[in-house]
Protein backbone atom coordinates (compact mmCIF):
# COMPACT_ATOMS: atom_id res chain seq x y z
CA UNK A 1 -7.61 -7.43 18.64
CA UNK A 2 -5.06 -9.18 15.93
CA UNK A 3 -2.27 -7.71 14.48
CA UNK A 4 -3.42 -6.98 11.53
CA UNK A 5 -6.75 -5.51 13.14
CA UNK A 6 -4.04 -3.29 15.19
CA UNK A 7 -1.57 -2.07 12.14
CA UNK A 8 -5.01 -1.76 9.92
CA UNK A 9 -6.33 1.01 12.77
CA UNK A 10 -2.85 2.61 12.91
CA UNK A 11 -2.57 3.28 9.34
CA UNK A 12 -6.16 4.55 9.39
CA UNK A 13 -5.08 6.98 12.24
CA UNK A 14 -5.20 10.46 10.64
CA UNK A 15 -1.63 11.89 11.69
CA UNK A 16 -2.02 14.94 9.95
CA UNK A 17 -1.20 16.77 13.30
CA UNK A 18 1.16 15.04 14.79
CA UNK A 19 4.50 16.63 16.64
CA UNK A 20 7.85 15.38 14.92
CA UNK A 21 10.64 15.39 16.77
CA UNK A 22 14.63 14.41 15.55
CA UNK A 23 17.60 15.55 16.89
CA UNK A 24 19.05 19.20 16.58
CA UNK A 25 20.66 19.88 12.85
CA UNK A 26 20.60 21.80 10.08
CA UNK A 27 17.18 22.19 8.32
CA UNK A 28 19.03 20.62 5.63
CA UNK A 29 20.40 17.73 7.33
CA UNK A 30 18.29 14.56 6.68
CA UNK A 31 17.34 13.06 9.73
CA UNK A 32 15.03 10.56 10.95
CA UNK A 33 11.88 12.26 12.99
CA UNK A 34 9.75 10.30 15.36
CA UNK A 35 6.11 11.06 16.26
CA UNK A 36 4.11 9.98 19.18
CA UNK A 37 0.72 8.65 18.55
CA UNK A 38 -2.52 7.72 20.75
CA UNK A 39 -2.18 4.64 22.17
CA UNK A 40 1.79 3.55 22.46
CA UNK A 41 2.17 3.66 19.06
CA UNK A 42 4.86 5.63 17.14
CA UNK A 43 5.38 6.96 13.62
CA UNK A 44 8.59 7.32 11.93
CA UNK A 45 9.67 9.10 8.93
CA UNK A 46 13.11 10.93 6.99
CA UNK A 47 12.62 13.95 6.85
CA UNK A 48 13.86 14.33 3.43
CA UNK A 49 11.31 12.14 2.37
CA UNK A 50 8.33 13.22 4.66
CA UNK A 51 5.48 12.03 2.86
CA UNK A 52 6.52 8.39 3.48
CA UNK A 53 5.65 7.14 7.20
CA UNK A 54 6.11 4.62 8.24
CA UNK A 55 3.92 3.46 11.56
CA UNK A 56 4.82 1.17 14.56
CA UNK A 57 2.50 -0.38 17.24
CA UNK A 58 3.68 0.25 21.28
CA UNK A 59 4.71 -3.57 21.00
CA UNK A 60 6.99 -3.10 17.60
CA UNK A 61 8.24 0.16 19.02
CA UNK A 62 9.39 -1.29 22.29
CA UNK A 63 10.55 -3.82 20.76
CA UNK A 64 12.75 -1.94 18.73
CA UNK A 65 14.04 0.62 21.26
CA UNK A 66 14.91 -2.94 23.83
CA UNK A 67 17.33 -4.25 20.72
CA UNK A 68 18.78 -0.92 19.65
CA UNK A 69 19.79 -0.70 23.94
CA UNK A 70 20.78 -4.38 23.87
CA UNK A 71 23.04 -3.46 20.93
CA UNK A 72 20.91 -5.78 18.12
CA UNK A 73 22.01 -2.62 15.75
CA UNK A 74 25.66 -1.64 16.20
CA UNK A 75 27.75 -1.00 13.42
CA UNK A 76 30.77 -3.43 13.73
C-alpha cells in the first residue's frame, strides 16, 4: 500500500469513539491528547481545539516518539 493509500484510509477512519488520553491537569488546562487507533496508528489533537486532529501512521508515530527520546525536540 503507498503512503498516500495509507494516510487516505487513516483520515477515512471514523474516530468518533476513540479514547483520548493527556496528562493529569485542570479541565481547563490545554493539553495535547493522544488517541490510539486500529492498526499502529495514532491521532493527536489540543484539547482546546478538539475538532482539529490531526492523524499519524505507526511509521510517522514511531518515528516521532524515536526523535523526541533521541532528543531531536529539546528546547535549548
Amino acid at each position: 500500500m503507498s503512503t498516500e493509500q495509507e494516510k487516505a484510509e487513516l483520515y477515512a477512519m471514523d474516530i468518533s469513539g476513540a479514547e483520548w488520553h493527556s496528562a493529569p491537569g485542570g479541565p481547563e488546562d490545554e493539553k495535547v491528547e493522544i488517541a490510539y487507533l486500529d492498526g499502529g496508528a495514532v491521532a493527536m489533537r489540543n484539547s482546546k481545539e478538539p475538532e482539529v486532529v490531526l492523524r499519524y501512521t505507526e511509521a510517522e508515530w514511531r518515528a516521532f516518539v524515536l526523535g523526541a527520546r533521541d532528543g531531536e525536540f529539546d528546547l535549548r
